[in-house]
PDB file of N, CA and C in Angstrom:
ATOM      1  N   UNK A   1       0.844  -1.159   0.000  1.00  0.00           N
ATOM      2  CA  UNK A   1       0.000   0.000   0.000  1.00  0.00           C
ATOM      3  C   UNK A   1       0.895   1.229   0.000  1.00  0.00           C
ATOM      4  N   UNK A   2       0.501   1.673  -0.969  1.00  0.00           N
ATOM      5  CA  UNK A   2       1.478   3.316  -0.515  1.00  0.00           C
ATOM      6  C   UNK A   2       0.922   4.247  -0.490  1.00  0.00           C
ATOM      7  N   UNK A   3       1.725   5.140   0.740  1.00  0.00           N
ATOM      8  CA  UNK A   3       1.136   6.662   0.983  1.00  0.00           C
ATOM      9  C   UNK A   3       1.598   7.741   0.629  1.00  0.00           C
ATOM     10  N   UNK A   4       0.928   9.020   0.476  1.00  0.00           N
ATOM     11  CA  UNK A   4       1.561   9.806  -0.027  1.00  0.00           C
ATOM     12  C   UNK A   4       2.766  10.867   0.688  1.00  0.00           C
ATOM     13  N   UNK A   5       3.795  11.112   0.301  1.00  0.00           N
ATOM     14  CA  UNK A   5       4.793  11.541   1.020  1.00  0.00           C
ATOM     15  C   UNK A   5       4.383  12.235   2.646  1.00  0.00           C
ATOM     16  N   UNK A   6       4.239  12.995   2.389  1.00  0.00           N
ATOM     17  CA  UNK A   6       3.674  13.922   3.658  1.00  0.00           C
ATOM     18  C   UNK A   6       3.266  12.483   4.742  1.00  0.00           C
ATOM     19  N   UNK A   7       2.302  11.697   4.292  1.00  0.00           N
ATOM     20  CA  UNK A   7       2.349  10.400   5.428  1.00  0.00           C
ATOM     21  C   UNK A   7       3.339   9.840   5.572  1.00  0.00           C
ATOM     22  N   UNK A   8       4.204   9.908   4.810  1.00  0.00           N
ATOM     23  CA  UNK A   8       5.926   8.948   4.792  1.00  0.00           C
ATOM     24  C   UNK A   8       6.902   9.695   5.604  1.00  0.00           C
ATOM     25  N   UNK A   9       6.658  10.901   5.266  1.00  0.00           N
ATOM     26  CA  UNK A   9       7.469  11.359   5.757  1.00  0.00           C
ATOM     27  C   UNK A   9       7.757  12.544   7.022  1.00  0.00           C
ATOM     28  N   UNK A  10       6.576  12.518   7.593  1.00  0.00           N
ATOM     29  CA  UNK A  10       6.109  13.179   8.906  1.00  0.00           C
ATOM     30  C   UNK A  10       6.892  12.543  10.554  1.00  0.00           C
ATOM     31  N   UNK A  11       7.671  12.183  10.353  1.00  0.00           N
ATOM     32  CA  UNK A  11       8.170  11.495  11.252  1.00  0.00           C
ATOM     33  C   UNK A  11      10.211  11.378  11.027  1.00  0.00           C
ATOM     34  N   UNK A  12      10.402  12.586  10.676  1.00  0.00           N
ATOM     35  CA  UNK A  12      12.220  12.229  10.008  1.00  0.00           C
ATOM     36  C   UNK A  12      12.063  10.981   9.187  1.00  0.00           C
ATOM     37  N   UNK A  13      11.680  10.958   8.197  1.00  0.00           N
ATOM     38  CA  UNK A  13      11.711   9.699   7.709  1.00  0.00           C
ATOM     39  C   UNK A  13      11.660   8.681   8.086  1.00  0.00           C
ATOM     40  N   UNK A  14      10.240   8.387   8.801  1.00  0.00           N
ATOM     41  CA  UNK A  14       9.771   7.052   8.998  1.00  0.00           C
ATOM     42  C   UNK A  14       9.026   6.610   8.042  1.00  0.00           C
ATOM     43  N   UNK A  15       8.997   5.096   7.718  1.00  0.00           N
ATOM     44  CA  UNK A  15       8.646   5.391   6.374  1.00  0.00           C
ATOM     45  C   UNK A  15       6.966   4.635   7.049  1.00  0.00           C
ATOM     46  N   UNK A  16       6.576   4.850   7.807  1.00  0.00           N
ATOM     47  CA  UNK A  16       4.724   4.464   8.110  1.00  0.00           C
ATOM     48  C   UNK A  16       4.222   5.115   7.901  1.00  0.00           C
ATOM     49  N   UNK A  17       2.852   5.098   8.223  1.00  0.00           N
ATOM     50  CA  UNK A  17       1.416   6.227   8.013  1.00  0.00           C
ATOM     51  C   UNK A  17       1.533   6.680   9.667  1.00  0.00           C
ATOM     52  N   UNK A  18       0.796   8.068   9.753  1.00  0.00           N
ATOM     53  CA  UNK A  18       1.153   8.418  11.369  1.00  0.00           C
ATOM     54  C   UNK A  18       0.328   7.956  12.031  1.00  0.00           C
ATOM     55  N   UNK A  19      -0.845   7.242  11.311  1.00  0.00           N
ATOM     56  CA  UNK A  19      -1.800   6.578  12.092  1.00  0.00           C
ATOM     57  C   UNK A  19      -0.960   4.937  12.868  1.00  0.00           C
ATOM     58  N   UNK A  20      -0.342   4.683  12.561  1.00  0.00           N
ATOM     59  CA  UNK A  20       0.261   3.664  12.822  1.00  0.00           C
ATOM     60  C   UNK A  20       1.612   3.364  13.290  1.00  0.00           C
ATOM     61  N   UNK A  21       2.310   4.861  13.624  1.00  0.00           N
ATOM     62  CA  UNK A  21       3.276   4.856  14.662  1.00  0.00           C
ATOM     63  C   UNK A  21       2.433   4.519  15.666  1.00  0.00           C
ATOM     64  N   UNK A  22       3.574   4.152  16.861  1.00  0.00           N
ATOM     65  CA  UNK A  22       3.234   4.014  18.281  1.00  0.00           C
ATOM     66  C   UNK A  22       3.368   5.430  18.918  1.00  0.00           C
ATOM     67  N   UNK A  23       2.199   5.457  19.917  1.00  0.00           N
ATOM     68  CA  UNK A  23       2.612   6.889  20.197  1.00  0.00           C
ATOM     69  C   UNK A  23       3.143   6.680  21.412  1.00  0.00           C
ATOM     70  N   UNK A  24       3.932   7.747  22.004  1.00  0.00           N
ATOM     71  CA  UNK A  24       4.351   8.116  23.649  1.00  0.00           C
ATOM     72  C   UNK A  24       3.558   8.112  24.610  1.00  0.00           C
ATOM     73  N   UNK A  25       3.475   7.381  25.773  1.00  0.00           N
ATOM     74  CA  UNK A  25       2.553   7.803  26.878  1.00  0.00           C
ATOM     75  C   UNK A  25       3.384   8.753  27.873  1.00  0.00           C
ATOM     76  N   UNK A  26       2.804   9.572  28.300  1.00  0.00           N
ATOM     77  CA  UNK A  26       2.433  10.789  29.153  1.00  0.00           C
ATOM     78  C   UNK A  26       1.841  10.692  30.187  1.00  0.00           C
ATOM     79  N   UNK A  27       2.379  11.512  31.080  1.00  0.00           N
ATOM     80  CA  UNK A  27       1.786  11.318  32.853  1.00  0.00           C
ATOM     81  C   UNK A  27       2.290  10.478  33.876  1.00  0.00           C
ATOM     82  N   UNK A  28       1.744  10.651  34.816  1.00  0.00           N
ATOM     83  CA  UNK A  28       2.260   9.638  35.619  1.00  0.00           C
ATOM     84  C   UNK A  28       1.655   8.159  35.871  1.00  0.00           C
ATOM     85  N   UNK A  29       2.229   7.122  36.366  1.00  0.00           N
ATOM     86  CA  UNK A  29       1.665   6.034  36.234  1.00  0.00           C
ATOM     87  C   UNK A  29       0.678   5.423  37.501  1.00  0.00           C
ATOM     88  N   UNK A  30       1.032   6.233  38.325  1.00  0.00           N
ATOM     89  CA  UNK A  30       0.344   6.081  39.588  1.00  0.00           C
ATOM     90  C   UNK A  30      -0.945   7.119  39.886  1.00  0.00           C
ATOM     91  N   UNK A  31      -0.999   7.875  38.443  1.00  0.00           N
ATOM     92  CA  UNK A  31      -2.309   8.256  38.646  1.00  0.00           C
ATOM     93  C   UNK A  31      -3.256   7.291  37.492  1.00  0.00           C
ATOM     94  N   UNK A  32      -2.905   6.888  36.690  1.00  0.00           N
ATOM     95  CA  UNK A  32      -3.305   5.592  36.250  1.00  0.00           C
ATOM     96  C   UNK A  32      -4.249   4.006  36.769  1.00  0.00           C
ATOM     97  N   UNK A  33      -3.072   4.505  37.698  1.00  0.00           N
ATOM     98  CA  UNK A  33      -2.881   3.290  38.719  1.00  0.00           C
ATOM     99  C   UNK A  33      -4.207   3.744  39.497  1.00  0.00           C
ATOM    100  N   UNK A  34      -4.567   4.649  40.217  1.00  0.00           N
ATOM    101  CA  UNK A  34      -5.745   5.288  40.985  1.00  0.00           C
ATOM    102  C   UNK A  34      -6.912   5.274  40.303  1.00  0.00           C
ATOM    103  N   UNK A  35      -6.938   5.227  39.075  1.00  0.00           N
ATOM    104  CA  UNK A  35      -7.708   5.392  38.021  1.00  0.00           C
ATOM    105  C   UNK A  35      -8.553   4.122  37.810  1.00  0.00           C
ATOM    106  N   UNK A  36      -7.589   3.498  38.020  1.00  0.00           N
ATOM    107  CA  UNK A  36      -7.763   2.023  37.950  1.00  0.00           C
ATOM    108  C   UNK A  36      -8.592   1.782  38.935  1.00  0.00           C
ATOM    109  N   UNK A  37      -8.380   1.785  39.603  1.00  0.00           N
ATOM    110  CA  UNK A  37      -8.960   1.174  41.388  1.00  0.00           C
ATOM    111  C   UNK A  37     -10.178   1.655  41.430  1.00  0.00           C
ATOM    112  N   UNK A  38     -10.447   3.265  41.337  1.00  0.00           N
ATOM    113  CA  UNK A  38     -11.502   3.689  41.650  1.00  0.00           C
ATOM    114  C   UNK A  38     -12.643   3.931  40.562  1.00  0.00           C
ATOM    115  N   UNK A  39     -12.359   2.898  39.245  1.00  0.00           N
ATOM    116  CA  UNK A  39     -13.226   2.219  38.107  1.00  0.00           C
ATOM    117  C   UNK A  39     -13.906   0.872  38.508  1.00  0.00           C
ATOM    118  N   UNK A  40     -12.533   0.217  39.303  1.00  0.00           N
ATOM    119  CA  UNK A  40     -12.750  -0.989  39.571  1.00  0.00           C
ATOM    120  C   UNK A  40     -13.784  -1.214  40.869  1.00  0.00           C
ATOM    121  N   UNK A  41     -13.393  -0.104  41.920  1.00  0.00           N
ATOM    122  CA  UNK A  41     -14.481   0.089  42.960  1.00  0.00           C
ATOM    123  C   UNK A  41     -15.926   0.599  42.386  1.00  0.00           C
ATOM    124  N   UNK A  42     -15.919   1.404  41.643  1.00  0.00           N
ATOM    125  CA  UNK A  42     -17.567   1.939  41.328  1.00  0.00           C
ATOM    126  C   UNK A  42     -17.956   0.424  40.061  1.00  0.00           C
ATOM    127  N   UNK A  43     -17.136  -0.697  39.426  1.00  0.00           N
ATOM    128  CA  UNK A  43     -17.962  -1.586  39.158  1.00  0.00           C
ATOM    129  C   UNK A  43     -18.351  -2.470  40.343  1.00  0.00           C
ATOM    130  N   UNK A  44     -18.004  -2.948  41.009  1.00  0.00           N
ATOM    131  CA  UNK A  44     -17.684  -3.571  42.019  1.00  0.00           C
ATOM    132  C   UNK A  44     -19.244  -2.881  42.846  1.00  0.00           C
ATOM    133  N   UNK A  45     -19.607  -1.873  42.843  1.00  0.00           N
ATOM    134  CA  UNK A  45     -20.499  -1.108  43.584  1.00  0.00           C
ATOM    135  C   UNK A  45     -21.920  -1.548  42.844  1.00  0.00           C
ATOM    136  N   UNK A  46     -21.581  -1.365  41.639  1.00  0.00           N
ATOM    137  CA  UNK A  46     -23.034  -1.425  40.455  1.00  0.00           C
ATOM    138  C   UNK A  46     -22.846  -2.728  41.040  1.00  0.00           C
ATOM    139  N   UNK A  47     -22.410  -3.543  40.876  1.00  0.00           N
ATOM    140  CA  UNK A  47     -22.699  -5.307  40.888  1.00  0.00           C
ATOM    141  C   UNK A  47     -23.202  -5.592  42.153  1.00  0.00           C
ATOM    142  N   UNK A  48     -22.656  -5.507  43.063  1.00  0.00           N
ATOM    143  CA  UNK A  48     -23.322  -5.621  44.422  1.00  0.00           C
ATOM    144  C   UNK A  48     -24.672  -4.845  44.425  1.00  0.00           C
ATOM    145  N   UNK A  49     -24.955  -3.734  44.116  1.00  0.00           N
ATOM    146  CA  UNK A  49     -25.867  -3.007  43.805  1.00  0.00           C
ATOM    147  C   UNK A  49     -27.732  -3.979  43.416  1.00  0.00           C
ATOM    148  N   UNK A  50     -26.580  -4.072  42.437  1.00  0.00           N
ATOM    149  CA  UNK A  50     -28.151  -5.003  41.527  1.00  0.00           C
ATOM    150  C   UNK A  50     -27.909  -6.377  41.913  1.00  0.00           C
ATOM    151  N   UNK A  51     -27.106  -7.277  42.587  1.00  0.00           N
ATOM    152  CA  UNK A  51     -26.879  -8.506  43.397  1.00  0.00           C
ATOM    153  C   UNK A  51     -28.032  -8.693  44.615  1.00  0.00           C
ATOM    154  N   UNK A  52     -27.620  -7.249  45.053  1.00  0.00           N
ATOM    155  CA  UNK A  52     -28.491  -7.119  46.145  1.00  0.00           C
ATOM    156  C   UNK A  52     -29.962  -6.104  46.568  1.00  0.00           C
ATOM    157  N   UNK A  53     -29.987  -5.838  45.310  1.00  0.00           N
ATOM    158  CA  UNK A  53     -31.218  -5.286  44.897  1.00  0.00           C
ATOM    159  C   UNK A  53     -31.179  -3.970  45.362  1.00  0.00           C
ATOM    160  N   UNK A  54     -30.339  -3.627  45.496  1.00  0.00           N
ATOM    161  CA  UNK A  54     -29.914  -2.190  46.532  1.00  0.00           C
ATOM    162  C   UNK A  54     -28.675  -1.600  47.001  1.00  0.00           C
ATOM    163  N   UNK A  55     -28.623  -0.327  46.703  1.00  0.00           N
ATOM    164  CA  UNK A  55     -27.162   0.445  46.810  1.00  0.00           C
ATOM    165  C   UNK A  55     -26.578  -0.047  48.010  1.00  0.00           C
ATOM    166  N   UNK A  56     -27.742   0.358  48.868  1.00  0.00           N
ATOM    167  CA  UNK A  56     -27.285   0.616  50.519  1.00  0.00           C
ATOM    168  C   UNK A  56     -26.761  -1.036  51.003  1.00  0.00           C
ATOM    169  N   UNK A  57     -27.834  -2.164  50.351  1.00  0.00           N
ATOM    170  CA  UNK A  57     -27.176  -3.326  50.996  1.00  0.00           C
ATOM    171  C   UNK A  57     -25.868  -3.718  50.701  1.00  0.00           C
ATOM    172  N   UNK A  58     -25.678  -3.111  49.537  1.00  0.00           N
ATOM    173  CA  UNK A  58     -24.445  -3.673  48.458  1.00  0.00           C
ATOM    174  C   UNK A  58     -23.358  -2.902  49.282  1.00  0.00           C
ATOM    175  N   UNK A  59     -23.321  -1.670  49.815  1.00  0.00           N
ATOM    176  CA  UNK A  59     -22.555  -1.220  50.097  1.00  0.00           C
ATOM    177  C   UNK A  59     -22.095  -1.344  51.655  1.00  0.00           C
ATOM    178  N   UNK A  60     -23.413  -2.215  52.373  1.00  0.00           N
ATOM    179  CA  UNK A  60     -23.589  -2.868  53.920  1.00  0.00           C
ATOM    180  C   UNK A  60     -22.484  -4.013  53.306  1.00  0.00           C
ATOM    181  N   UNK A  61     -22.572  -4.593  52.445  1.00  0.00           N
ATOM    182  CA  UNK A  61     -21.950  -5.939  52.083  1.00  0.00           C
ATOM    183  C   UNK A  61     -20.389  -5.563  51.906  1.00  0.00           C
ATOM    184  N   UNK A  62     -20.002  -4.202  51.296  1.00  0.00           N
ATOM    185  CA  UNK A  62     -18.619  -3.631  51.322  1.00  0.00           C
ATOM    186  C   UNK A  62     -18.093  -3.337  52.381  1.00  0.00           C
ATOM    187  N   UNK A  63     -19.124  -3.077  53.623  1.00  0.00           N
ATOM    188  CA  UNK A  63     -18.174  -2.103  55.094  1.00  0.00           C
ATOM    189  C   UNK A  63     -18.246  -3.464  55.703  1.00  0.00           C
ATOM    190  N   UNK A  64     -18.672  -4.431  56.018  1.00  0.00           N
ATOM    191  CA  UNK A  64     -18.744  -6.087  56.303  1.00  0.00           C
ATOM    192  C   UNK A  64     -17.185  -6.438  55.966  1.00  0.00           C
ATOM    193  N   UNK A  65     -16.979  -6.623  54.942  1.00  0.00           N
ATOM    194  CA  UNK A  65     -15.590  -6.605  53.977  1.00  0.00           C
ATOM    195  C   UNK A  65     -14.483  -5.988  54.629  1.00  0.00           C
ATOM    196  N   UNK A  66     -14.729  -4.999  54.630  1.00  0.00           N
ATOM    197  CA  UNK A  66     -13.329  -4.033  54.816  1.00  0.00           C
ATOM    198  C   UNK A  66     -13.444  -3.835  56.435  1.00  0.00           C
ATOM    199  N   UNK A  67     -14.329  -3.430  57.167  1.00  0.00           N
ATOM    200  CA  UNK A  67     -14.382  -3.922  58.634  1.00  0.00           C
ATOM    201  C   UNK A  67     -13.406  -5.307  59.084  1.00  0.00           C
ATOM    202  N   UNK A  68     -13.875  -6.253  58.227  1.00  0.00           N
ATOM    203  CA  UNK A  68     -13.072  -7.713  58.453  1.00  0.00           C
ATOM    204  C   UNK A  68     -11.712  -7.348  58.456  1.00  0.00           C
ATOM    205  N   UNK A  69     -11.307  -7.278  57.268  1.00  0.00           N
ATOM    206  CA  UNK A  69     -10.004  -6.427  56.944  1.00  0.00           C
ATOM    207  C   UNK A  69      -9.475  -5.945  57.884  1.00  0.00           C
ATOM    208  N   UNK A  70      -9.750  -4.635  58.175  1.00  0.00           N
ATOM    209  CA  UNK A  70      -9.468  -3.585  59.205  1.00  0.00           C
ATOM    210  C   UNK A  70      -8.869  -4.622  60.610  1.00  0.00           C
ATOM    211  N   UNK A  71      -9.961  -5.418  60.962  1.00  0.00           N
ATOM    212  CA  UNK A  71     -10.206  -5.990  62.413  1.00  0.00           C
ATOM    213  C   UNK A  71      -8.741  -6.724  61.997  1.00  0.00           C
ATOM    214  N   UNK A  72      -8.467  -7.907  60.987  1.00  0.00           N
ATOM    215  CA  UNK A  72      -7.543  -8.542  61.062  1.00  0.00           C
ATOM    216  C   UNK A  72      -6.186  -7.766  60.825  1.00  0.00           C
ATOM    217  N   UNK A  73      -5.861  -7.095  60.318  1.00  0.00           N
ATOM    218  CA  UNK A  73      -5.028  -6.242  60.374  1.00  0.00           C
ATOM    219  C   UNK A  73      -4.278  -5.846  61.599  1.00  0.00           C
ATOM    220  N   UNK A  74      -5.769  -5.219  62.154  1.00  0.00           N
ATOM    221  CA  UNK A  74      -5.180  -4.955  63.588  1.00  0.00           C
ATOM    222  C   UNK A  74      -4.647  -5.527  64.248  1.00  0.00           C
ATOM    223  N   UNK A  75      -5.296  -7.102  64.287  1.00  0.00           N
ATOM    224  CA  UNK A  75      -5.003  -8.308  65.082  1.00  0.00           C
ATOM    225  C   UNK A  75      -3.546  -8.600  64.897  1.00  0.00           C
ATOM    226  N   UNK A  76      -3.281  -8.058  63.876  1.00  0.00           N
ATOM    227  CA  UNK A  76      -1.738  -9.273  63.417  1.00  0.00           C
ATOM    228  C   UNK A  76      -0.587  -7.849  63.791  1.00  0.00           C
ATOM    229  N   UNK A  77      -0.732  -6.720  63.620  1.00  0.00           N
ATOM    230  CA  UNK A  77       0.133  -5.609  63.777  1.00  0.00           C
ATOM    231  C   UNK A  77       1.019  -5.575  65.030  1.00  0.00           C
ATOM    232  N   UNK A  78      -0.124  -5.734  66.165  1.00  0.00           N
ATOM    233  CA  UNK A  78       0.564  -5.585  67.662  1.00  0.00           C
ATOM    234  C   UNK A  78       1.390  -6.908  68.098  1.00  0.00           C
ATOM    235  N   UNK A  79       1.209  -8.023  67.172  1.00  0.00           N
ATOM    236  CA  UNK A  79       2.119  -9.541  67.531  1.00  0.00           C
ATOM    237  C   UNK A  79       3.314  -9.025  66.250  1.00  0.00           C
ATOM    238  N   UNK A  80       3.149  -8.984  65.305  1.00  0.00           N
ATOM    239  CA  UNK A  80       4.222  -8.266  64.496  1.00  0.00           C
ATOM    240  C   UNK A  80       5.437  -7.500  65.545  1.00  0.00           C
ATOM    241  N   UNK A  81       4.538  -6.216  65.498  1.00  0.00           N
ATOM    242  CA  UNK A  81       5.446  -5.258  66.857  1.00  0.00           C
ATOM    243  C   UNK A  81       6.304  -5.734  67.540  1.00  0.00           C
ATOM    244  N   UNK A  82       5.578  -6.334  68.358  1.00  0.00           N
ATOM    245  CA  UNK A  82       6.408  -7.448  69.474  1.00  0.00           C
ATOM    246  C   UNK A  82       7.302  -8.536  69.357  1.00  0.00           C
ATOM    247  N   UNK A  83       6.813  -9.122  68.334  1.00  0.00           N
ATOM    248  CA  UNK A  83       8.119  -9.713  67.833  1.00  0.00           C
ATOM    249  C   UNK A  83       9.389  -9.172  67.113  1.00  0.00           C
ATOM    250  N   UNK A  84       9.211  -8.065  66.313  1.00  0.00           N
ATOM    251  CA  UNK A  84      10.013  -7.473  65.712  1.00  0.00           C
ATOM    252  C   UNK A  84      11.022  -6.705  66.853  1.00  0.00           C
ATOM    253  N   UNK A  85      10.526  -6.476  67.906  1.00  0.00           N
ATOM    254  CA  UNK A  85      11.153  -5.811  69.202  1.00  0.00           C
ATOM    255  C   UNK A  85      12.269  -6.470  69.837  1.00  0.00           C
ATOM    256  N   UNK A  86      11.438  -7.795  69.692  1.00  0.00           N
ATOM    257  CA  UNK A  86      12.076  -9.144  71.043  1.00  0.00           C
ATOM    258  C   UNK A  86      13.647  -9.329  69.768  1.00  0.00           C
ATOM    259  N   UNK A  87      13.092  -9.568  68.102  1.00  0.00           N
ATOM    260  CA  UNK A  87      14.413  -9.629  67.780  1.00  0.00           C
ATOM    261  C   UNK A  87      15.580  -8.497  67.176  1.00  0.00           C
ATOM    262  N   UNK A  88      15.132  -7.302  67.577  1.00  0.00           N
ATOM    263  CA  UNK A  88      15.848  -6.293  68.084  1.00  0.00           C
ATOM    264  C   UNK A  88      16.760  -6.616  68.955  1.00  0.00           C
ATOM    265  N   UNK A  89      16.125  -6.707  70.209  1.00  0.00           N
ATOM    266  CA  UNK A  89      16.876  -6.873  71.508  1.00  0.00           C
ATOM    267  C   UNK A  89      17.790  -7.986  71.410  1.00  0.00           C
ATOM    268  N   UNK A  90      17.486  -8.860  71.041  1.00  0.00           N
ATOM    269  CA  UNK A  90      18.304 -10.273  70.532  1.00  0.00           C
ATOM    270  C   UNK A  90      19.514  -9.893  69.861  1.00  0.00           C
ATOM    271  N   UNK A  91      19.059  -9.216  68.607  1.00  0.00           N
ATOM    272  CA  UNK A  91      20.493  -8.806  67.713  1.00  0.00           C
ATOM    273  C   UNK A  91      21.577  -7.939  68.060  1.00  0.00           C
ATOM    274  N   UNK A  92      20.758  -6.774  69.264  1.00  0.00           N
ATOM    275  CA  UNK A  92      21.349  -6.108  69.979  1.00  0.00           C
ATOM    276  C   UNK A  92      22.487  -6.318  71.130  1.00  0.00           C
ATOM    277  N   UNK A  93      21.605  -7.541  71.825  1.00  0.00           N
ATOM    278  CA  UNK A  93      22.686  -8.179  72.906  1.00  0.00           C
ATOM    279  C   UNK A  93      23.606  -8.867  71.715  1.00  0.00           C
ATOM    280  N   UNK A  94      23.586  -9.352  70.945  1.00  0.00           N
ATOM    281  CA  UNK A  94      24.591 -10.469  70.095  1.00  0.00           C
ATOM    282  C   UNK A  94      25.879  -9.390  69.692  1.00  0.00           C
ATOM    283  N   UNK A  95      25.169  -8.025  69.122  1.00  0.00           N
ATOM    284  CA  UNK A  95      26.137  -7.525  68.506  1.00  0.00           C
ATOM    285  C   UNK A  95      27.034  -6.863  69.796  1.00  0.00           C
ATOM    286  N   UNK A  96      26.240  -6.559  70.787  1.00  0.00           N
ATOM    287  CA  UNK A  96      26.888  -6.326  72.041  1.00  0.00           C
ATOM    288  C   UNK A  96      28.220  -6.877  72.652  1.00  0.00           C
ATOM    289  N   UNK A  97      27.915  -8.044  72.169  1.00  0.00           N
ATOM    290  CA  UNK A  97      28.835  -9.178  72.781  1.00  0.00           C
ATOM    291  C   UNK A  97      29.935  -9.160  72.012  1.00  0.00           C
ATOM    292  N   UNK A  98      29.302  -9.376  70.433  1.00  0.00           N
ATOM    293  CA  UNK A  98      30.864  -9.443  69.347  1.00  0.00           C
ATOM    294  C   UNK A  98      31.870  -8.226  69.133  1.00  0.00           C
ATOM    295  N   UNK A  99      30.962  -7.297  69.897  1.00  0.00           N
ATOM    296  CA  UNK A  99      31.486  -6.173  69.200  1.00  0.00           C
ATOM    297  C   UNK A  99      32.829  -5.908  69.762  1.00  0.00           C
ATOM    298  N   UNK A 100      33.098  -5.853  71.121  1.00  0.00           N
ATOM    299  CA  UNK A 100      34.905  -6.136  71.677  1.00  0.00           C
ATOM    300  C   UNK A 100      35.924  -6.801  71.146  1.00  0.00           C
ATOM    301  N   UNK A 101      35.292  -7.883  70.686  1.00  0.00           N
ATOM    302  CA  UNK A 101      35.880  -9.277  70.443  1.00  0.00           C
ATOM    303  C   UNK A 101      35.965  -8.767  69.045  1.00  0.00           C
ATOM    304  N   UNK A 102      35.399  -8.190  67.816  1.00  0.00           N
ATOM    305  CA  UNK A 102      35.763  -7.809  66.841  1.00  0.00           C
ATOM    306  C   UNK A 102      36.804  -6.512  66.596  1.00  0.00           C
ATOM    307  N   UNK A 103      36.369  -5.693  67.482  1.00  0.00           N
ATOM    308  CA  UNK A 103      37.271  -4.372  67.435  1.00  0.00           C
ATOM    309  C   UNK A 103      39.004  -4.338  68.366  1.00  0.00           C
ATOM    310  N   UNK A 104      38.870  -5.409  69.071  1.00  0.00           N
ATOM    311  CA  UNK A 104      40.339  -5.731  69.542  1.00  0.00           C
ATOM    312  C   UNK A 104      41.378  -5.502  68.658  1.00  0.00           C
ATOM    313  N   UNK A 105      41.617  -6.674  67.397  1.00  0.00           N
ATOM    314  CA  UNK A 105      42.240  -6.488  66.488  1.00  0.00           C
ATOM    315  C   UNK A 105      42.351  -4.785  65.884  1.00  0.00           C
ATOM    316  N   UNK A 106      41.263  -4.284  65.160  1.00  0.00           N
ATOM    317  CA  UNK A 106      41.793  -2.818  64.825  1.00  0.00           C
ATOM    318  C   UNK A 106      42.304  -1.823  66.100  1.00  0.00           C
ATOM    319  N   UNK A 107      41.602  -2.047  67.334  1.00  0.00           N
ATOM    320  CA  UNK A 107      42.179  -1.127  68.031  1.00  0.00           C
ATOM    321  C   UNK A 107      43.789  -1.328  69.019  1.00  0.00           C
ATOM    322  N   UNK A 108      44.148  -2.538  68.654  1.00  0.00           N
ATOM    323  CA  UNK A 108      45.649  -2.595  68.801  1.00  0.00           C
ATOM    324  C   UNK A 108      46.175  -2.449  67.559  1.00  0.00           C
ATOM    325  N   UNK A 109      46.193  -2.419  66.368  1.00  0.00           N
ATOM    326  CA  UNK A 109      46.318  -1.200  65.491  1.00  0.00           C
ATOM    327  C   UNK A 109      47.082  -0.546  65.560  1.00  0.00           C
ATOM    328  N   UNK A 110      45.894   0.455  66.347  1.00  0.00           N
ATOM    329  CA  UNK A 110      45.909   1.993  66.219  1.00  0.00           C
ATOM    330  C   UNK A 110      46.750   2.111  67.078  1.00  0.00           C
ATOM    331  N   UNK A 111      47.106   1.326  68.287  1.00  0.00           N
ATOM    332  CA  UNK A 111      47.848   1.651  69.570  1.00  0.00           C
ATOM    333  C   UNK A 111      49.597   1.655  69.376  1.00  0.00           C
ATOM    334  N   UNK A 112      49.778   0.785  68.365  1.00  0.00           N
ATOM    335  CA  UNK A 112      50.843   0.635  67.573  1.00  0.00           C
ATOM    336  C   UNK A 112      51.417   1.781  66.900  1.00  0.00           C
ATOM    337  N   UNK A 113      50.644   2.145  65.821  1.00  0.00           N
ATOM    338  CA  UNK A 113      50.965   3.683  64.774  1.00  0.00           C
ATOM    339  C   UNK A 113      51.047   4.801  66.133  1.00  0.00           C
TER     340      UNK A 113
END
C-alpha cells in the first residue's frame, strides 16, 4: 500500500502512516494506577448493587468486607510489633557481645601507629 509523502514522511523519515506509529505515553503512572482502582471500585459497587437489589445493601456488604479487613489487620500488627522488638533486643545483645571481640584487632592497630 502506498502513501503519499507527507504520510511517509512526517516522522524524520519514517517510512509508516502516522496513524500507525506508536505513540508516547504521558503522565504519571500512579495516577493511572488510581484510576484504575476507583473504576474498579464503582464496578464492584453497580454489581453488588443489583446482586443485592440495593445500593445501601451492596454497600452494607462492602463495610462487612473491609471492617473484616481492618479488624484482622489490627489483630496481626501488635504480635508483628512485638516480635520485631524481642528480635531487636536479641540482635542487639549479640552484637553487644561481638562487638569487643571484633574491634580488639583494629584497636591494637591503632595503639601501635
Amino acid at each position: 500500500m502506498r502513501f503519499s509523502e507527507p504520510a511517509r514522511m512526517a516522522d524524520d523519515g519514517d517510512h509508516s502512516p502516522v496513524w500507525a506509529r506508536t505513540r508516547r505515553r504521558s503522565g504519571n503512572p500512579i495516577v493511572g494506577i488510581l484510576v484504575t482502582l476507583l473504576a474498579l471500585f464503582g464496578v464492584l459497587t453497580a454489581v453488588l448493587g443489583i446482586k443485592e437489589q440495593s445500593l445501601a445493601e451492596g454497600g452494607a456488604m462492602m463495610d462487612g468486607w473491609i471492617s473484616k479487613g481492618v479488624s484482622t489487620v489490627r489483630g496481626v500488627i501488635p504480635g508483628a510489633a512485638g516480635e520485631a522488638a524481642e528480635a531487636a533486643e536479641a540482635a542487639a545483645e549479640t552484637a553487644g557481645a561481638t562487638a569487643p571481640a571484633a574491634t580488639a584487632p583494629a584497636a591494637d592497630e591503632m595503639k601501635k601507629q
